[in-house]
N, C-alpha and C. Protein backbone atom coordinates (compact mmCIF):
# COMPACT_ATOMS: atom_id res chain seq x y z
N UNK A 1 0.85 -1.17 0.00
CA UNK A 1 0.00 0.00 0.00
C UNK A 1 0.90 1.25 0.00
N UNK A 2 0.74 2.01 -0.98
CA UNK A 2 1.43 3.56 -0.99
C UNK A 2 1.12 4.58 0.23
N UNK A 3 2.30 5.22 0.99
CA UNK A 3 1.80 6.21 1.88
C UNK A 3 1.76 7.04 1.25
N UNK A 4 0.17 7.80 1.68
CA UNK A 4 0.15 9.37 1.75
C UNK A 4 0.38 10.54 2.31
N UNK A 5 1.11 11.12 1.49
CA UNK A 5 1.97 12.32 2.36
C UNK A 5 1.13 13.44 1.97
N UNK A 6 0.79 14.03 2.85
CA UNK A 6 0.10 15.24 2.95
C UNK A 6 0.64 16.83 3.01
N UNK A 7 0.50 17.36 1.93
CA UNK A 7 1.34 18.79 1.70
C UNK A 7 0.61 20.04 1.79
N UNK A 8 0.43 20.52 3.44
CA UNK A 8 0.12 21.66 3.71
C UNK A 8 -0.18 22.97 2.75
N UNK A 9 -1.18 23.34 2.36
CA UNK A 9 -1.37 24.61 2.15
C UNK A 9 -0.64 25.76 2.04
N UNK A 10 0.17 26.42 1.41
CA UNK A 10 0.77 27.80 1.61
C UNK A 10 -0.43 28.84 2.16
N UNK A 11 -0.41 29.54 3.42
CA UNK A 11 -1.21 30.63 3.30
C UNK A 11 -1.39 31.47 2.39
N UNK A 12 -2.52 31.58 1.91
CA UNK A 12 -2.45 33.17 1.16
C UNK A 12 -3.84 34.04 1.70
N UNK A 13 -4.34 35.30 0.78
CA UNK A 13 -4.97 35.52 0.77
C UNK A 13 -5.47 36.22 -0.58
N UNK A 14 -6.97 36.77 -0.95
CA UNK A 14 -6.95 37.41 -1.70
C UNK A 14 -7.09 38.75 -1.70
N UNK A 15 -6.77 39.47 -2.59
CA UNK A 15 -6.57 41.55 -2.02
C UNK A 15 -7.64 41.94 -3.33
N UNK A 16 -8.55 42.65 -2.57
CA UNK A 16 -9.49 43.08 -3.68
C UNK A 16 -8.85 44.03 -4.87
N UNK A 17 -9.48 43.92 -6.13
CA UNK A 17 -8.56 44.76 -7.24
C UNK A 17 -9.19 46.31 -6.79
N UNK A 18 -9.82 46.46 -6.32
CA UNK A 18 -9.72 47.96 -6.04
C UNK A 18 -9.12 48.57 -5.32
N UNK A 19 -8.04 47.66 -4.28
CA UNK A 19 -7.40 48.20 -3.34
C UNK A 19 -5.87 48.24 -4.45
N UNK A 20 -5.48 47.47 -5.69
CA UNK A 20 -4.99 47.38 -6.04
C UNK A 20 -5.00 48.89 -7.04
N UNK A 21 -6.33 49.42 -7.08
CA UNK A 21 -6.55 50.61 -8.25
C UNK A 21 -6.23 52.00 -7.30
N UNK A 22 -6.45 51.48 -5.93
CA UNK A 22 -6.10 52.29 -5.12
C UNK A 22 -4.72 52.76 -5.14
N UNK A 23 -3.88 52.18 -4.94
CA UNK A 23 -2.28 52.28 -4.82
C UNK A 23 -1.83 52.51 -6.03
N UNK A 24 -2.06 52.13 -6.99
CA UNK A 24 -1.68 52.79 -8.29
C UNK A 24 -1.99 53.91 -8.27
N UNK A 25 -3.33 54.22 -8.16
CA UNK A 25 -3.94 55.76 -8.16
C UNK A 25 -2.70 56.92 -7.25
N UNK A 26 -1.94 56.13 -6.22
CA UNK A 26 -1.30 57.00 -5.18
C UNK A 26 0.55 56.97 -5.57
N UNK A 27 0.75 56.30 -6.77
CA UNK A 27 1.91 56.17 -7.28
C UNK A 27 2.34 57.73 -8.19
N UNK A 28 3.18 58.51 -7.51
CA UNK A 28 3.34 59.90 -7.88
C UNK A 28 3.63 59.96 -9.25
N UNK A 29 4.02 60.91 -10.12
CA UNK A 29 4.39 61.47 -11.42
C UNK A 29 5.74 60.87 -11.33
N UNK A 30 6.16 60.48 -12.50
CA UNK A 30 7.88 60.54 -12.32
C UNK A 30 8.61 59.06 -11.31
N UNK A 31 7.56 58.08 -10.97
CA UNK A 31 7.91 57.09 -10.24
C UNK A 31 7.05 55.67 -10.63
N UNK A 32 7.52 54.55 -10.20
CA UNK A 32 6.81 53.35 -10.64
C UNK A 32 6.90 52.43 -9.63
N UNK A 33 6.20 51.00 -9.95
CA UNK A 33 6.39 50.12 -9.04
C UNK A 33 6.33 49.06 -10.24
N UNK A 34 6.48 47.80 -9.10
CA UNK A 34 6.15 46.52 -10.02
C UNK A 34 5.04 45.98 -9.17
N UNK A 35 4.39 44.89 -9.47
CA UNK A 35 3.01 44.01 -9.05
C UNK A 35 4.20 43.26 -7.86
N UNK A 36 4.81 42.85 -7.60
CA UNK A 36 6.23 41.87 -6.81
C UNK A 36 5.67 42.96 -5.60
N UNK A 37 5.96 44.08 -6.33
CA UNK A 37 6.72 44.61 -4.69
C UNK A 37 5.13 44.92 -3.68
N UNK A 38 4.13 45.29 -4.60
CA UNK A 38 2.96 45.63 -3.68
C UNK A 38 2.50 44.04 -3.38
N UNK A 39 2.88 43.11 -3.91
CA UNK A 39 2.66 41.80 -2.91
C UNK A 39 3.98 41.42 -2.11
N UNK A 40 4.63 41.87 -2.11
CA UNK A 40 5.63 41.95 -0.83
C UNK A 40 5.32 42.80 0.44
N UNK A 41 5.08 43.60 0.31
CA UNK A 41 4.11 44.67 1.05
C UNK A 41 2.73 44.01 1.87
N UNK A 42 1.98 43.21 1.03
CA UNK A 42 1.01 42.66 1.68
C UNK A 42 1.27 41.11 2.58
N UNK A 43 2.32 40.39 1.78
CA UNK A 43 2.73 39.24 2.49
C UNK A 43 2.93 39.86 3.65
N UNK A 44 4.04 40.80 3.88
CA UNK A 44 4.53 40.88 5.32
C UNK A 44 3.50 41.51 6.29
N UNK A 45 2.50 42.33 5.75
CA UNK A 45 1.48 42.59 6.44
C UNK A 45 0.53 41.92 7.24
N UNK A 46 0.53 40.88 6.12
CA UNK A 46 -0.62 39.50 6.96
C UNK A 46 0.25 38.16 6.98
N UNK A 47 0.79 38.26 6.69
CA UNK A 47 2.00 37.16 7.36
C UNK A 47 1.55 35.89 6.07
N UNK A 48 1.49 35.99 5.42
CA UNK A 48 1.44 34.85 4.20
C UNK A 48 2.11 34.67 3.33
N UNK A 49 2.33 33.21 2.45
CA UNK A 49 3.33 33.14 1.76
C UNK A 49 2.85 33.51 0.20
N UNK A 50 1.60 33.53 -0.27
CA UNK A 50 1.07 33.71 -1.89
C UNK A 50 -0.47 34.86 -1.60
N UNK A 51 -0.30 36.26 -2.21
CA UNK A 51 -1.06 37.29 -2.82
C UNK A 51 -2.03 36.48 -3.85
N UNK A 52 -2.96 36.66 -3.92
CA UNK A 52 -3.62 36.89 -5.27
C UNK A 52 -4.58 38.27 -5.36
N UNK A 53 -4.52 38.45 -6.37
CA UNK A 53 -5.48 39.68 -6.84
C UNK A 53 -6.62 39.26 -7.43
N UNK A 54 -7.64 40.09 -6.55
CA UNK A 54 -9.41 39.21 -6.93
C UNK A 54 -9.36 39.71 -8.43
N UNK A 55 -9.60 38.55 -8.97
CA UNK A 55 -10.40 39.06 -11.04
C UNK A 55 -11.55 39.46 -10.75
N UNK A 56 -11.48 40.92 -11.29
CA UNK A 56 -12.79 41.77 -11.59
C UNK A 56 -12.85 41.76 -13.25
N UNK A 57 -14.55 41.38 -13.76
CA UNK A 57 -14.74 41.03 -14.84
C UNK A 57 -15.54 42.00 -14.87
N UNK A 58 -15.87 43.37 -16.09
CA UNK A 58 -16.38 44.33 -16.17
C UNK A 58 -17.75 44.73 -15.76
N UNK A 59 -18.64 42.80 -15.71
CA UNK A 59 -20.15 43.43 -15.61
C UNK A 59 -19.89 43.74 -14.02
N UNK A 60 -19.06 43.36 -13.56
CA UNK A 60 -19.24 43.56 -11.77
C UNK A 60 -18.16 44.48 -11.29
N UNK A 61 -17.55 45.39 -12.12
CA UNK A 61 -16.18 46.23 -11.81
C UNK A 61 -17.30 47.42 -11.62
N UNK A 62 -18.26 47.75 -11.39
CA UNK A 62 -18.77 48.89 -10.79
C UNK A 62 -19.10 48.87 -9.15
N UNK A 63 -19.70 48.00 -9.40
CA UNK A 63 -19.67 47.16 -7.61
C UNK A 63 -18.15 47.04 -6.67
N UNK A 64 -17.41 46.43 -7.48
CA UNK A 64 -15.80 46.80 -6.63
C UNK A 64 -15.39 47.80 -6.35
N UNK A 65 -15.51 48.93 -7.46
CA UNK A 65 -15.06 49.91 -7.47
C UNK A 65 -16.10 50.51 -6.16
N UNK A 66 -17.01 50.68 -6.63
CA UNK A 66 -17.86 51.51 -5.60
C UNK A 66 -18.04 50.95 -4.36
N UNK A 67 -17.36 50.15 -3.69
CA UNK A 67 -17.58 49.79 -2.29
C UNK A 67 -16.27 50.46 -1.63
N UNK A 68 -15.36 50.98 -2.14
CA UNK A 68 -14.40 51.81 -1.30
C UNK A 68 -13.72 53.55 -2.38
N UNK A 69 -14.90 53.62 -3.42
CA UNK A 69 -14.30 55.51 -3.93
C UNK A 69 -15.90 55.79 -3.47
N UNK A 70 -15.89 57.39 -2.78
CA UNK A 70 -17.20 57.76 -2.68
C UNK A 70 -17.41 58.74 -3.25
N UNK A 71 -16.72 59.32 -4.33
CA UNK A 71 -16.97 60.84 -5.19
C UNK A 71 -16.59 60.10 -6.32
N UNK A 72 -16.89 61.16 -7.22
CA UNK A 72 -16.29 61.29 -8.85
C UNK A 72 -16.97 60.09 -9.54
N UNK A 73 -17.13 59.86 -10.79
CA UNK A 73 -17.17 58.86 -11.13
C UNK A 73 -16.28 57.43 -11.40
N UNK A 74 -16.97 56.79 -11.13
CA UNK A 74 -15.87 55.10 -10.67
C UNK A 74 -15.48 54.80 -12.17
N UNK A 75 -16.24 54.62 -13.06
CA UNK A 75 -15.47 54.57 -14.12
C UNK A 75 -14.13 55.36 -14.44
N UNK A 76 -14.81 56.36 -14.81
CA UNK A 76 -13.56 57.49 -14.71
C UNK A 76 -12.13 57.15 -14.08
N UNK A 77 -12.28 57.28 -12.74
CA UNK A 77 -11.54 57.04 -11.56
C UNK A 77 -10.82 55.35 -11.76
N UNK A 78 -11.15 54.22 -12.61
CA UNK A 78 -10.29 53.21 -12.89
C UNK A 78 -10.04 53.12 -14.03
N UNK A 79 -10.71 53.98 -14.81
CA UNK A 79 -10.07 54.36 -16.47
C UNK A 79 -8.81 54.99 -16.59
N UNK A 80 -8.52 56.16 -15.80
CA UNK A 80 -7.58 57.34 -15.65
C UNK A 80 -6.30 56.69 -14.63
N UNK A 81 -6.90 55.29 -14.11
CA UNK A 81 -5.50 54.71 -13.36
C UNK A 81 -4.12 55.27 -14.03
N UNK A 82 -3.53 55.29 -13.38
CA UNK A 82 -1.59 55.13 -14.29
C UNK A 82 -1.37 53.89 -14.40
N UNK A 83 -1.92 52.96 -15.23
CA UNK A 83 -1.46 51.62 -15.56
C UNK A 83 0.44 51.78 -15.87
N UNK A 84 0.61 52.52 -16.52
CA UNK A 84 1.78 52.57 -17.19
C UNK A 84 2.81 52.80 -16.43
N UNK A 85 2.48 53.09 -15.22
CA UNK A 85 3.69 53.15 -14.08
C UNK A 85 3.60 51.83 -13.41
N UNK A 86 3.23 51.11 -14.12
CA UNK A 86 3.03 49.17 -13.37
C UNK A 86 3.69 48.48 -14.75
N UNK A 87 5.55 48.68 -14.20
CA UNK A 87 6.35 47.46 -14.82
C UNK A 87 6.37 46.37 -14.61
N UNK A 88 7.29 45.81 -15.27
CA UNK A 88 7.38 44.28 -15.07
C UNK A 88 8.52 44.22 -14.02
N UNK A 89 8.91 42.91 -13.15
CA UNK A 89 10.33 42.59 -12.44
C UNK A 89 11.34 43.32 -12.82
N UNK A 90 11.56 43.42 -14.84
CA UNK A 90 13.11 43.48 -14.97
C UNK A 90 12.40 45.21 -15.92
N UNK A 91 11.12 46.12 -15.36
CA UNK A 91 11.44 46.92 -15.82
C UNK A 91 10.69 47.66 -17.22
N UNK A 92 10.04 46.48 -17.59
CA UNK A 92 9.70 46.58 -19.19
C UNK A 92 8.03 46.52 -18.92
N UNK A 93 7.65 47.58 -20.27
CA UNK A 93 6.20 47.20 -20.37
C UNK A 93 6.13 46.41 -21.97
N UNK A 94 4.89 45.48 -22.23
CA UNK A 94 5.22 44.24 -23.08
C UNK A 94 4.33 44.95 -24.55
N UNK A 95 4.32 44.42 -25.21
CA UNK A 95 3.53 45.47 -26.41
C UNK A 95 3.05 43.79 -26.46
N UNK A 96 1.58 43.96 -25.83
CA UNK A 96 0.55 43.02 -25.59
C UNK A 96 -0.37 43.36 -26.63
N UNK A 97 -0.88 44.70 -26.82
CA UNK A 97 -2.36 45.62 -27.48
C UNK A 97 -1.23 46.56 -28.05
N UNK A 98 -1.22 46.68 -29.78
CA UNK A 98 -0.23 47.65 -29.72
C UNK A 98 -0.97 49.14 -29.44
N UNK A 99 -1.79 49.42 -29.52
CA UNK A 99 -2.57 51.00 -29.17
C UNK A 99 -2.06 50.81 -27.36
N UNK A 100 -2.35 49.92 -26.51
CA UNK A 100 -1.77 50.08 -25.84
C UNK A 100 -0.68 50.58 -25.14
N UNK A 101 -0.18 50.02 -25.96
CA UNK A 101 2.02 49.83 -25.68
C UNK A 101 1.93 51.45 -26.27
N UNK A 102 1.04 52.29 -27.44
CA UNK A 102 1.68 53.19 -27.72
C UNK A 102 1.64 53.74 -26.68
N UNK A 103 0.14 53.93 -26.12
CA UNK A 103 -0.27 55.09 -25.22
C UNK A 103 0.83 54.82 -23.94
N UNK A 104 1.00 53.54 -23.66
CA UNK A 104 1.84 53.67 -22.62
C UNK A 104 3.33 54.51 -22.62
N UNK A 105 3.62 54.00 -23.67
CA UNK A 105 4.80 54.70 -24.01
C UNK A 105 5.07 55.94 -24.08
N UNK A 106 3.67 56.34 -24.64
CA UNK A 106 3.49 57.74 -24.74
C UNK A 106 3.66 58.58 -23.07
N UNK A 107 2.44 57.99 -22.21
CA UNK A 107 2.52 58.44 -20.70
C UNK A 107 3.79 58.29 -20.31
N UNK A 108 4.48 57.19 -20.92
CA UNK A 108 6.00 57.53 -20.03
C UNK A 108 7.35 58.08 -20.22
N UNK A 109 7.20 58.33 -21.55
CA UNK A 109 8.01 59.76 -22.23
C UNK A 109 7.75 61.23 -22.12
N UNK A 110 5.92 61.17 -21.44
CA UNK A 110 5.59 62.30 -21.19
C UNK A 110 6.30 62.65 -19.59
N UNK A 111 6.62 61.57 -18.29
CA UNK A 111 6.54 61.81 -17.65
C UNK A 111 8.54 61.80 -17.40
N UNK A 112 8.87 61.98 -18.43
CA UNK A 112 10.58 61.98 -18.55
C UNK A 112 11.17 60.36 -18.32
N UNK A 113 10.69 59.86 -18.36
CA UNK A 113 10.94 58.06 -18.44
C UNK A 113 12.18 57.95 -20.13
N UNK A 114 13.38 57.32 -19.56
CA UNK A 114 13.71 56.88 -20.91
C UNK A 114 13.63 55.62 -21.16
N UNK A 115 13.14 55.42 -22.53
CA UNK A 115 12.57 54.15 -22.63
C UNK A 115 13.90 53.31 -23.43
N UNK A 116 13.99 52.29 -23.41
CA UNK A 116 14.81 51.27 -24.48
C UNK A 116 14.01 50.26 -25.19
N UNK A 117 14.59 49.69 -26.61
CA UNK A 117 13.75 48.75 -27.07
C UNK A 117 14.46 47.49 -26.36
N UNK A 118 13.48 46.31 -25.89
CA UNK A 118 14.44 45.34 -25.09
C UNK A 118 13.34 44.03 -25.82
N UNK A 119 14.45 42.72 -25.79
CA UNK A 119 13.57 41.68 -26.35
C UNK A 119 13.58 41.68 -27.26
N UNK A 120 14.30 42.32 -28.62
CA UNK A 120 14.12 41.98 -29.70
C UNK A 120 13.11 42.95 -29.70
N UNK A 121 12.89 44.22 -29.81
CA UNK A 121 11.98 45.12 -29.47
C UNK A 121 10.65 44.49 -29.51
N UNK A 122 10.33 43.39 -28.72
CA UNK A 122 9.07 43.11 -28.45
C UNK A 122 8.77 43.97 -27.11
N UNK A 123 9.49 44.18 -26.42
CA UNK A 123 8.92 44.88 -24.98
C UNK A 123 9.93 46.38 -25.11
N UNK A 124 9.62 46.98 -24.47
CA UNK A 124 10.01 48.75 -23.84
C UNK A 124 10.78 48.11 -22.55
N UNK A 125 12.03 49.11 -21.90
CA UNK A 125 12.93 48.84 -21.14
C UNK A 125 12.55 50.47 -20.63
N UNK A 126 12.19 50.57 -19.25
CA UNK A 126 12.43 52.08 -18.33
C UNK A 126 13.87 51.88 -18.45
N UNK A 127 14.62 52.70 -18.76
CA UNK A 127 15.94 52.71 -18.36
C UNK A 127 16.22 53.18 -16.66
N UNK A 128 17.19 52.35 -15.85
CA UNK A 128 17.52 52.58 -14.89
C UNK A 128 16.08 52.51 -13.95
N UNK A 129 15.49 51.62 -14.10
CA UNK A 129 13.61 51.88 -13.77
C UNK A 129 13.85 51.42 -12.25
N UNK A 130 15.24 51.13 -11.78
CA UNK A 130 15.03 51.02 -10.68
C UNK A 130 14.96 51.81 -9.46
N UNK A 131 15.78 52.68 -9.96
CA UNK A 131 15.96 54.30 -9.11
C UNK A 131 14.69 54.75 -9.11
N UNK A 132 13.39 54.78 -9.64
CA UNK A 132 12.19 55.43 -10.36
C UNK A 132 11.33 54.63 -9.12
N UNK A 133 11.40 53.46 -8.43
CA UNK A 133 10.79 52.51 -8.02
C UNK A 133 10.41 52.78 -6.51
N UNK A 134 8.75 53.09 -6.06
CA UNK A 134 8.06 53.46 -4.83
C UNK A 134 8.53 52.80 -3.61
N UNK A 135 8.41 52.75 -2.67
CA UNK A 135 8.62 51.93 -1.37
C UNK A 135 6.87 51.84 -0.87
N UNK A 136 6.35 51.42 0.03
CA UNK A 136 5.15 51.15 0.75
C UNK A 136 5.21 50.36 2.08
N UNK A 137 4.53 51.41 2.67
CA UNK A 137 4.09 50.83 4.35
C UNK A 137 2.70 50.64 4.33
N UNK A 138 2.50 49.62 4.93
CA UNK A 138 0.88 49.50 5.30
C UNK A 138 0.95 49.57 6.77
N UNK A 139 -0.23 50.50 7.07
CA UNK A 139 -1.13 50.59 8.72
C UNK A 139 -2.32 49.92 8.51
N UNK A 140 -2.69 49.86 9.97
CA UNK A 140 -3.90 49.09 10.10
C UNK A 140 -4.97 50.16 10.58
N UNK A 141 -5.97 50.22 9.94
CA UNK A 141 -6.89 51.41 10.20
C UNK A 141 -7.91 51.03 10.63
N UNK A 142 -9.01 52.04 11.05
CA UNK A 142 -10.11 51.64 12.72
C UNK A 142 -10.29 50.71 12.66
N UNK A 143 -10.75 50.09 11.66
CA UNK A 143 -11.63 48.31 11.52
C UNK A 143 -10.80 47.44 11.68
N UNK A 144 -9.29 47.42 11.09
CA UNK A 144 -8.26 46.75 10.91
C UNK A 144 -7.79 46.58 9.53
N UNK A 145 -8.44 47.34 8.58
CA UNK A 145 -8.28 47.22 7.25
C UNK A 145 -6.82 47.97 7.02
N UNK A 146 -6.30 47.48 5.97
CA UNK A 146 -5.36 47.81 5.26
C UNK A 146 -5.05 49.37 4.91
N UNK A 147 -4.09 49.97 5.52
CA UNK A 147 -4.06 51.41 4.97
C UNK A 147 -2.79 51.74 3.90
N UNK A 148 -2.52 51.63 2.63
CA UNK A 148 -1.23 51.81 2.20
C UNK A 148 -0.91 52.94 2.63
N UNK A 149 0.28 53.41 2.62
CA UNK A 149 1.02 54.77 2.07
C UNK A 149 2.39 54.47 1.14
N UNK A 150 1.96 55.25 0.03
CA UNK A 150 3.24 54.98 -0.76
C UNK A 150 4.51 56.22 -0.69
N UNK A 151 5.70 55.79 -0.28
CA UNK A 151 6.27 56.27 0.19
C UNK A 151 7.73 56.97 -0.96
């Protein structure tokens, strides 16, 4: 008879995407992050080993949105995100959608970003994108919820 070995669970949790539209929203002019580091930020917060980010699928991205913005319009307000200040690990944004990749490119030449072609110019390179790169503390606020500050 074969023994069964039983392989514990990694903790994780999941982080709603609007808390995720949140912190982008608070990522200054002239600076970036990667997806790594704001789940490094949350691991050490709640003590777990794997982040996931809840999938919001458009018919229900009004409902996410609107359970934590209370002015302006919510569309608006996750349309106008700075996607384009959300690199990759080594730096690069990917020319996935090329209207995409332009506009991105565009926001980040506007914001003095020098870009490189990297990959066989399939992807954009921030040059030096590491100097450019946010820090974040999280507090725990009245309820116990999550407070970023990007630093």
């Amino acid at each position: 008879m074969r023994e069964i070995i039983r392989i514990e669970a990694k903790p994780s949790i999941e982080i709603p995407m609007v808390m995720l539209v949140e912190i982008i929203n608070k990522i200054p002019k002239g600076r970036l992050t990667r997806i790594k580091d704001i789940e490094n930020v949350f691991k050490t917060f709640y003590g777990v080993d794997i982040i996931h980010f809840e999938p919001v699928l458009f018919a229900n991205l009004f409902k996410h949105l609107q359970t934590s913005i209370d002015s302006g319009d919510i569309f608006d307000i996750y349309l106008n995100t700075p996607w384009w200040r959300v690199v990759s690990n080594i730096g690069c944004i990917s020319k996935v959608d090329q209207l995409e990749f332009e506009d991105m490119q565009k926001a980040l030449k506007k914001e003095k970003f020098t870009l490189i072609d990297y990959n066989h110019k399939v992807e954009t390179r921030v040059k030096d994108y590491k100097q450019y790169l946010v820090d974040y503390k999280i507090t725990k606020g009245v309820n116990g919820e999550p407070i970023v500050k990007v630093i």
